[in-house]
PDB file of N, CA and C in Angstrom:
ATOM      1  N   UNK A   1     -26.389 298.869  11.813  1.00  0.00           N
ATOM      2  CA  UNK A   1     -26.976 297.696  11.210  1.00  0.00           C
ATOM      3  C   UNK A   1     -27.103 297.902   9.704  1.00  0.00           C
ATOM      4  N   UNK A   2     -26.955 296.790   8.882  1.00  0.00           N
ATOM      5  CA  UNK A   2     -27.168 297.060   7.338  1.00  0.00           C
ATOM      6  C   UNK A   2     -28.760 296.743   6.855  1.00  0.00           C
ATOM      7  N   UNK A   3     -28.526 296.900   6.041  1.00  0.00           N
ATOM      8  CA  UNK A   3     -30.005 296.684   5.310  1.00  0.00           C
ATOM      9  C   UNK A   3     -30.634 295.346   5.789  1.00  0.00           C
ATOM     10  N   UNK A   4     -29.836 294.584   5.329  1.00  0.00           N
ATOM     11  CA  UNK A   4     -29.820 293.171   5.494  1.00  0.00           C
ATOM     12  C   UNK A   4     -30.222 292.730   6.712  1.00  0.00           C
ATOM     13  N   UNK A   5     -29.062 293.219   8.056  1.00  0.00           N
ATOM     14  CA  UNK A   5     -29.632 292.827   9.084  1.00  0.00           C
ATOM     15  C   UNK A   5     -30.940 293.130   9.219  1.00  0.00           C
ATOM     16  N   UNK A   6     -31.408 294.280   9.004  1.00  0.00           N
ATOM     17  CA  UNK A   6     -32.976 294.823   9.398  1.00  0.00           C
ATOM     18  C   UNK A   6     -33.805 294.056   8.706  1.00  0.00           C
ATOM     19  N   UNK A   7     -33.359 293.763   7.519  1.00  0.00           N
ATOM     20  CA  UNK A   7     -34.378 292.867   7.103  1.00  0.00           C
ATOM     21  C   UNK A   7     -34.580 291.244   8.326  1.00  0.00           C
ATOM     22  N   UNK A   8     -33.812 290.877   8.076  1.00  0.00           N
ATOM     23  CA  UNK A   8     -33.659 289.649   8.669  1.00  0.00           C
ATOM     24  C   UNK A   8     -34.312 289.550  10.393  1.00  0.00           C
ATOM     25  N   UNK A   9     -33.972 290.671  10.763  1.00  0.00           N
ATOM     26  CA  UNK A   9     -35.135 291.354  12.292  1.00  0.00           C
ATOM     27  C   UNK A   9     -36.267 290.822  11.686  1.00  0.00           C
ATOM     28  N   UNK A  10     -36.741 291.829  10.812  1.00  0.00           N
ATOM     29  CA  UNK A  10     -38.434 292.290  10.492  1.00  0.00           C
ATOM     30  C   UNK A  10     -38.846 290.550  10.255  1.00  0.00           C
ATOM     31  N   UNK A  11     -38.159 289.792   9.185  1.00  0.00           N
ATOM     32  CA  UNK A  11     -38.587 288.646   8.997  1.00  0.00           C
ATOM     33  C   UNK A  11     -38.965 288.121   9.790  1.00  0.00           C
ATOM     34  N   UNK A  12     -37.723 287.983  11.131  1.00  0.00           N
ATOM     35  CA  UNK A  12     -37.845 286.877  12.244  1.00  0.00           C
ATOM     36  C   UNK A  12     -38.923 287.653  13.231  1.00  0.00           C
ATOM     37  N   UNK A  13     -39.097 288.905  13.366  1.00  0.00           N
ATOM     38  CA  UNK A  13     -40.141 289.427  14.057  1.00  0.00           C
ATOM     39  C   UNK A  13     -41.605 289.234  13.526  1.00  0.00           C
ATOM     40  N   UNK A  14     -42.173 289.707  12.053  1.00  0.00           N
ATOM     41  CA  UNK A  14     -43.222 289.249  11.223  1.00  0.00           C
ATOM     42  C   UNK A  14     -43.809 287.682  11.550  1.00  0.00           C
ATOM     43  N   UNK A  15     -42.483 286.432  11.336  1.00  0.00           N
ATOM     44  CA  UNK A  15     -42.739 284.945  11.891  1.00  0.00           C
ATOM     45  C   UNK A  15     -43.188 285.014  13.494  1.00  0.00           C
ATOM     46  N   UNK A  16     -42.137 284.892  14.131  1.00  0.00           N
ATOM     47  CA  UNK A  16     -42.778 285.182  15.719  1.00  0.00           C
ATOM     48  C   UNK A  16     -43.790 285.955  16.024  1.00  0.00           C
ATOM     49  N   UNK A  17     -44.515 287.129  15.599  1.00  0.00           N
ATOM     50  CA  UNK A  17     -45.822 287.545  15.941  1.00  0.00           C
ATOM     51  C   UNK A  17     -46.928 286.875  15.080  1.00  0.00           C
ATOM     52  N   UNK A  18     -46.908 286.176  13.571  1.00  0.00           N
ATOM     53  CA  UNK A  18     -47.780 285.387  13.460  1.00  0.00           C
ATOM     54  C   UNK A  18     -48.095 284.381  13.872  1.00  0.00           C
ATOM     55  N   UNK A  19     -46.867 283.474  14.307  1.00  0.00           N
ATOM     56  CA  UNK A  19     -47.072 282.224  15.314  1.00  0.00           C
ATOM     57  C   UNK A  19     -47.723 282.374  16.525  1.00  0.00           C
ATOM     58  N   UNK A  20     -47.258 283.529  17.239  1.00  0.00           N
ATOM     59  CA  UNK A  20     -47.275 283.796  18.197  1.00  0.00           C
ATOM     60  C   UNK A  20     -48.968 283.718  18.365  1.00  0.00           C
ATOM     61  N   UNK A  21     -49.458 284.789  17.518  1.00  0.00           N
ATOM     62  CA  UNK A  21     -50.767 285.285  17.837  1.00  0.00           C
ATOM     63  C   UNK A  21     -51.968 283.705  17.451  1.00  0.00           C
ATOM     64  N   UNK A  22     -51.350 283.366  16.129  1.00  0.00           N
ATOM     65  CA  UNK A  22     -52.071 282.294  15.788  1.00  0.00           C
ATOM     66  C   UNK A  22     -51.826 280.850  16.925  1.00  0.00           C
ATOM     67  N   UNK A  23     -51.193 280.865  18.089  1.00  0.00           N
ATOM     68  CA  UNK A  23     -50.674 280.046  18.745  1.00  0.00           C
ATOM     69  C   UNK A  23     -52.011 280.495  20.291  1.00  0.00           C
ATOM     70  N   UNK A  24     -51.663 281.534  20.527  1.00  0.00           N
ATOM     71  CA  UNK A  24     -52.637 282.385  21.634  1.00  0.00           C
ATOM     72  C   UNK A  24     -54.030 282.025  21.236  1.00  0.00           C
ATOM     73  N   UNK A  25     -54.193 281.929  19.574  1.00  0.00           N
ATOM     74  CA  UNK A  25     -55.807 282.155  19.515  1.00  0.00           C
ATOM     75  C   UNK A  25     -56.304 280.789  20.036  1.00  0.00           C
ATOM     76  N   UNK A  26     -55.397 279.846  19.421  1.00  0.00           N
ATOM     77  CA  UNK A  26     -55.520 278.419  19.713  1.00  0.00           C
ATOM     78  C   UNK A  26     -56.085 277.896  20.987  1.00  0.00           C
ATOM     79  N   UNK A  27     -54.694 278.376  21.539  1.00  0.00           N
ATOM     80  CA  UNK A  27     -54.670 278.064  23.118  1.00  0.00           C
ATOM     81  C   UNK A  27     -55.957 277.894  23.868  1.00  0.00           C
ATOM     82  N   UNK A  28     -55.906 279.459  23.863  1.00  0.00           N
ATOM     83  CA  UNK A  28     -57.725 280.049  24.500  1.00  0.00           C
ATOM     84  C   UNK A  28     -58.602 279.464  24.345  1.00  0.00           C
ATOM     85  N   UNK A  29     -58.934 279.042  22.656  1.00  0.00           N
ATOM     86  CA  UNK A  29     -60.292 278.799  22.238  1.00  0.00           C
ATOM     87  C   UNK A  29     -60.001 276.975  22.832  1.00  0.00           C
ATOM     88  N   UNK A  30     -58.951 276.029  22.730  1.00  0.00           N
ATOM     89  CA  UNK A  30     -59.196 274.542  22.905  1.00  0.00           C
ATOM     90  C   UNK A  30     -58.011 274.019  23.999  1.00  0.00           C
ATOM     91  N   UNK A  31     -58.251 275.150  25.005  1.00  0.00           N
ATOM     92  CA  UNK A  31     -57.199 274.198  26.386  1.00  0.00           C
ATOM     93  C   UNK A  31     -58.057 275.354  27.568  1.00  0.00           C
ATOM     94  N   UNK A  32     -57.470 274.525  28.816  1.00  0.00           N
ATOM     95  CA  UNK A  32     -58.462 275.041  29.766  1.00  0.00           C
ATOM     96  C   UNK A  32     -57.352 276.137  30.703  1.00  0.00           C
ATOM     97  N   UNK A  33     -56.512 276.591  30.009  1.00  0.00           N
ATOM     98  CA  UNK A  33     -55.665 277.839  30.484  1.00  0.00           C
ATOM     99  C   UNK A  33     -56.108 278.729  30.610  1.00  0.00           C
ATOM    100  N   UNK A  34     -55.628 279.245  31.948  1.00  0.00           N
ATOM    101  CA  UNK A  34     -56.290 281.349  32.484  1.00  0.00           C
ATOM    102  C   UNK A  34     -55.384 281.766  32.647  1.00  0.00           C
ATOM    103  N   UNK A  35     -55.037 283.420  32.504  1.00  0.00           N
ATOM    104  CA  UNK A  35     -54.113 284.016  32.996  1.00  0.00           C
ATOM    105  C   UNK A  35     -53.242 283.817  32.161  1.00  0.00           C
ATOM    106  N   UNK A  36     -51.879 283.948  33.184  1.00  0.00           N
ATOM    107  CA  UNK A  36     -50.731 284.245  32.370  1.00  0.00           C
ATOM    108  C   UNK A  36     -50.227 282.925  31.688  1.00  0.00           C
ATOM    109  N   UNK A  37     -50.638 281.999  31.734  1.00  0.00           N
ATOM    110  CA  UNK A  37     -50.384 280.819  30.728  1.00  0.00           C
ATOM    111  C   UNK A  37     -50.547 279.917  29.117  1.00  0.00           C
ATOM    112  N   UNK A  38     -52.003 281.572  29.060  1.00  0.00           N
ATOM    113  CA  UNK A  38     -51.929 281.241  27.973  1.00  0.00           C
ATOM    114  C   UNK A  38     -50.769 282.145  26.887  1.00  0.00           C
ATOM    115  N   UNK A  39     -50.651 283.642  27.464  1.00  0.00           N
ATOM    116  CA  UNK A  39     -49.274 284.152  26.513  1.00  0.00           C
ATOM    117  C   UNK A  39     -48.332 283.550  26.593  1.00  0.00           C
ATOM    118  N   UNK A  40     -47.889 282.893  27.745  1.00  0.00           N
ATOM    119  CA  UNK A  40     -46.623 282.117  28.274  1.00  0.00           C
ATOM    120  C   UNK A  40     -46.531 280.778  27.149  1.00  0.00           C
ATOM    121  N   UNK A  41     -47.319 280.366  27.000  1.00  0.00           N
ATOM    122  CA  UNK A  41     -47.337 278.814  26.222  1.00  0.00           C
ATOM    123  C   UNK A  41     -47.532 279.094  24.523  1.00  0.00           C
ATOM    124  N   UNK A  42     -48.770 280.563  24.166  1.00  0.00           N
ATOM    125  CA  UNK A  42     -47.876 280.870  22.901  1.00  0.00           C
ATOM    126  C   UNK A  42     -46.708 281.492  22.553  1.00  0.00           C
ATOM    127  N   UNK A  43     -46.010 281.951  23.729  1.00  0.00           N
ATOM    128  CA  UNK A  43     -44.733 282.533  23.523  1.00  0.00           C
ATOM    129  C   UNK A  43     -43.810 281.105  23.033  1.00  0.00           C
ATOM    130  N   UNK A  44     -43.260 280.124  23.788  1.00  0.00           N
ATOM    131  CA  UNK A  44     -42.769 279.631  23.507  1.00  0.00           C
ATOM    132  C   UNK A  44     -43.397 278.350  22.310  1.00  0.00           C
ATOM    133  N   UNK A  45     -44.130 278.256  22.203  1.00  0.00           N
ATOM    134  CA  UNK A  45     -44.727 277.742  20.592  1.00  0.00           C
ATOM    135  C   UNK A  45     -44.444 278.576  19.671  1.00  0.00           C
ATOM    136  N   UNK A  46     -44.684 279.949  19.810  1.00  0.00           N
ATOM    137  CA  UNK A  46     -43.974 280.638  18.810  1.00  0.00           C
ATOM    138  C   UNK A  46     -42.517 281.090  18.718  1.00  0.00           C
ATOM    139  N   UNK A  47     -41.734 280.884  20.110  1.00  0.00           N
ATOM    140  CA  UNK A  47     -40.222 280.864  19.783  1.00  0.00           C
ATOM    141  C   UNK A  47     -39.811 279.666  19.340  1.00  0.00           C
ATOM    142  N   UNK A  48     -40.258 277.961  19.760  1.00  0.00           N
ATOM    143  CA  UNK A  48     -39.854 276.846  19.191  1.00  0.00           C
ATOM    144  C   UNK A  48     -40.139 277.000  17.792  1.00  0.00           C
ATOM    145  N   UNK A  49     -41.522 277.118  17.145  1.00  0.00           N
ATOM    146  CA  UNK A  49     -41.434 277.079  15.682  1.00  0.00           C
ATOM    147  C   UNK A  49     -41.120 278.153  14.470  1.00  0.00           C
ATOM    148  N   UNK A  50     -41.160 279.373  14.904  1.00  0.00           N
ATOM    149  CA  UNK A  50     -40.635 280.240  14.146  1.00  0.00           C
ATOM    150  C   UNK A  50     -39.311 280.150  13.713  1.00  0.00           C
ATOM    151  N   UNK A  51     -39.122 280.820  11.890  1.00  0.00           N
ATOM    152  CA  UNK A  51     -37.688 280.499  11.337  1.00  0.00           C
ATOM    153  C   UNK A  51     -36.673 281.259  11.991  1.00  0.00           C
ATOM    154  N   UNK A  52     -35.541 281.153  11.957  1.00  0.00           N
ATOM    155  CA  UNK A  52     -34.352 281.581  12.239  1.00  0.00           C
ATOM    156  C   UNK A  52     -33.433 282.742  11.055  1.00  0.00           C
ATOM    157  N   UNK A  53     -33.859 283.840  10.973  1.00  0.00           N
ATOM    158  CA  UNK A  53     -32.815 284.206   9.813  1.00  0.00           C
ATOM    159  C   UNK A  53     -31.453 285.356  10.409  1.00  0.00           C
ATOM    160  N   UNK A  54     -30.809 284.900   9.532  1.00  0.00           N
ATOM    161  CA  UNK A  54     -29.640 285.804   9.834  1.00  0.00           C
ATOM    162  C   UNK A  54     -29.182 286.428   8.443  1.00  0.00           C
ATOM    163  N   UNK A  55     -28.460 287.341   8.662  1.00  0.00           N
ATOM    164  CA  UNK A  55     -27.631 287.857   7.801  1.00  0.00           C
ATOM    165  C   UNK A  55     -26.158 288.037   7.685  1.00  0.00           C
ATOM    166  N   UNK A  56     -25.253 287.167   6.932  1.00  0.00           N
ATOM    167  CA  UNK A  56     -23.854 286.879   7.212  1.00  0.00           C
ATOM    168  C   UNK A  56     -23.048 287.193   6.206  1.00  0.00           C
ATOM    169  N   UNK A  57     -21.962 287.878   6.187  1.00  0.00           N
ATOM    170  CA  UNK A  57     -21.042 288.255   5.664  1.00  0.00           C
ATOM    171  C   UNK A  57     -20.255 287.096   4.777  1.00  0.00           C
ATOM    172  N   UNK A  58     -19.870 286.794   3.104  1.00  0.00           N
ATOM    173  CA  UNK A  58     -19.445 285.400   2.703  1.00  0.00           C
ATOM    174  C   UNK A  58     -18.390 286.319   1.681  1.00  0.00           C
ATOM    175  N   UNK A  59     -18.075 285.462   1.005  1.00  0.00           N
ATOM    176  CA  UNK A  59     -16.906 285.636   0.100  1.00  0.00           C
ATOM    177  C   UNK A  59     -17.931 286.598  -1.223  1.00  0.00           C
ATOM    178  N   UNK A  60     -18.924 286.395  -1.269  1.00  0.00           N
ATOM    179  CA  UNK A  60     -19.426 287.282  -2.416  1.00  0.00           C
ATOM    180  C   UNK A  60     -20.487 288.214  -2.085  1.00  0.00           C
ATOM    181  N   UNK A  61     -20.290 288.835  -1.134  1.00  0.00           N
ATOM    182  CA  UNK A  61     -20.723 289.736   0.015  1.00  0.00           C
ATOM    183  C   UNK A  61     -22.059 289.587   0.766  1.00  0.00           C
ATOM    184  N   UNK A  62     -22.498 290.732   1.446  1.00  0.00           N
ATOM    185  CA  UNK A  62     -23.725 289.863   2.733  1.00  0.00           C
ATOM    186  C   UNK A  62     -24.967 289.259   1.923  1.00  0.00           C
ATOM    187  N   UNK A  63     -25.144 287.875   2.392  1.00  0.00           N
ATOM    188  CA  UNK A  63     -26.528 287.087   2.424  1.00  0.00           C
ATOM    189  C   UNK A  63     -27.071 286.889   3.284  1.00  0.00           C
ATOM    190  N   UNK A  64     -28.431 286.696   3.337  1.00  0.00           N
ATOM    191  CA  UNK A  64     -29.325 286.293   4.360  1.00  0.00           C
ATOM    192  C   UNK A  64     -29.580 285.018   4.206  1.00  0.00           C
ATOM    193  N   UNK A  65     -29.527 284.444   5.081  1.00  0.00           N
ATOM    194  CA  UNK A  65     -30.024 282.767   5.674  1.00  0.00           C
ATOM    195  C   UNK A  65     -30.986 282.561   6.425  1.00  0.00           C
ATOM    196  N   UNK A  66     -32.047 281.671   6.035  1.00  0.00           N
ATOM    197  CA  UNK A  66     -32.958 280.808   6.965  1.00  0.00           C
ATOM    198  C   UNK A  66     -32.870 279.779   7.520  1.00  0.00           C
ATOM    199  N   UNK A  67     -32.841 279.314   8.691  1.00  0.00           N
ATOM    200  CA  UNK A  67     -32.445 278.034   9.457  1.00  0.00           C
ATOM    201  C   UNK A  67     -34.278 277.951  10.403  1.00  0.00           C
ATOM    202  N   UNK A  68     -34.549 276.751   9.473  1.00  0.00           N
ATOM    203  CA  UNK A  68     -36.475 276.439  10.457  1.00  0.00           C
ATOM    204  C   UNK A  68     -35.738 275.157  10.730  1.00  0.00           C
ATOM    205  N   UNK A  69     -37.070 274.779  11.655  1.00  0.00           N
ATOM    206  CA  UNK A  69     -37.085 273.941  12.706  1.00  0.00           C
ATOM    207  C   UNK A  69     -37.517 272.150  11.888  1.00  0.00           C
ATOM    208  N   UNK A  70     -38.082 272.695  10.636  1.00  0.00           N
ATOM    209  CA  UNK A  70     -38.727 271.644   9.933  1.00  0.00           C
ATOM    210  C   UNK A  70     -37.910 271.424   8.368  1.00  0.00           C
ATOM    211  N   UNK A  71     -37.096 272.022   8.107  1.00  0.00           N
ATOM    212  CA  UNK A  71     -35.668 271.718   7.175  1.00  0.00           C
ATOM    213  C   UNK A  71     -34.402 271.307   7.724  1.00  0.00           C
ATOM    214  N   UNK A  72     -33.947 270.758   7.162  1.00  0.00           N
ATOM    215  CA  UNK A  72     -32.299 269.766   7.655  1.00  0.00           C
ATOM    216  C   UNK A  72     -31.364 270.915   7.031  1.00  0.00           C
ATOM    217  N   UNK A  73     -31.378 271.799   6.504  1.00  0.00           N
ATOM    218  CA  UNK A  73     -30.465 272.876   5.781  1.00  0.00           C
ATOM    219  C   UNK A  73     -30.338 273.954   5.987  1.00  0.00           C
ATOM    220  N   UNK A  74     -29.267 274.933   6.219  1.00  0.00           N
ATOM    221  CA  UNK A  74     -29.929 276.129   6.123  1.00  0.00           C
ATOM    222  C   UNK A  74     -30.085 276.591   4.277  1.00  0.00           C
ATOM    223  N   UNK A  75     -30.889 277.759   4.524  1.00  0.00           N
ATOM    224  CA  UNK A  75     -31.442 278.190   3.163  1.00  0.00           C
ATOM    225  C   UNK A  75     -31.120 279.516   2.903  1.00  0.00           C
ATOM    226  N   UNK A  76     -30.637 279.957   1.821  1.00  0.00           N
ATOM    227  CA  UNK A  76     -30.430 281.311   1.616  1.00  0.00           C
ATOM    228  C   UNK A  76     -31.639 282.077   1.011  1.00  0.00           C
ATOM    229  N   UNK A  77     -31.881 283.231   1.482  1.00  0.00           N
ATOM    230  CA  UNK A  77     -32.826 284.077   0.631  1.00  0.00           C
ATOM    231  C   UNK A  77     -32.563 285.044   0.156  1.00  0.00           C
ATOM    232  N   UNK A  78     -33.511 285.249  -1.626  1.00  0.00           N
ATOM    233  CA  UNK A  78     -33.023 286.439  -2.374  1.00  0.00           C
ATOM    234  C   UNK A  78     -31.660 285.789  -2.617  1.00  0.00           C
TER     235      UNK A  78
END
């Protein structure tokens, strides 16, 4: 893996565990879920809204890209 890719992990991992957790706290404190439904329901709140990044190989060598759920574009970073 290059630099790049790892970065682009850590990003998309960093997003998905803040959603994630800030999604769980939610849950708990204002819905009437027990058990395994409440990780289950911030899991996928935090896989639907968390960004998308990749890291791709172009004509002026590797960039990283963001693709969210709430932009029409993808976006390059750095």
């Amino acid at each position: 893996m290059t630099k790049l890719q790892v970065r682009a992990f850590l990003y998309q991992l960093g997003c998905f565990a803040i959603l994630f957790i800030s999604a769980r706290f939610l849950v708990e404190r204002y819905t009437n879920l027990t058990g395994i439904w409440i990780p289950a329901t911030a899991f996928v709140v935090g896989t639907l809204l968390s960004p998308k990044f990749k890291a791709m190989k172009t004509n002026d060598g590797e960039k990283l890209f963001m693709k969210w759920i709430f932009t029409k574009d993808v976006k390059e970073i750095g």
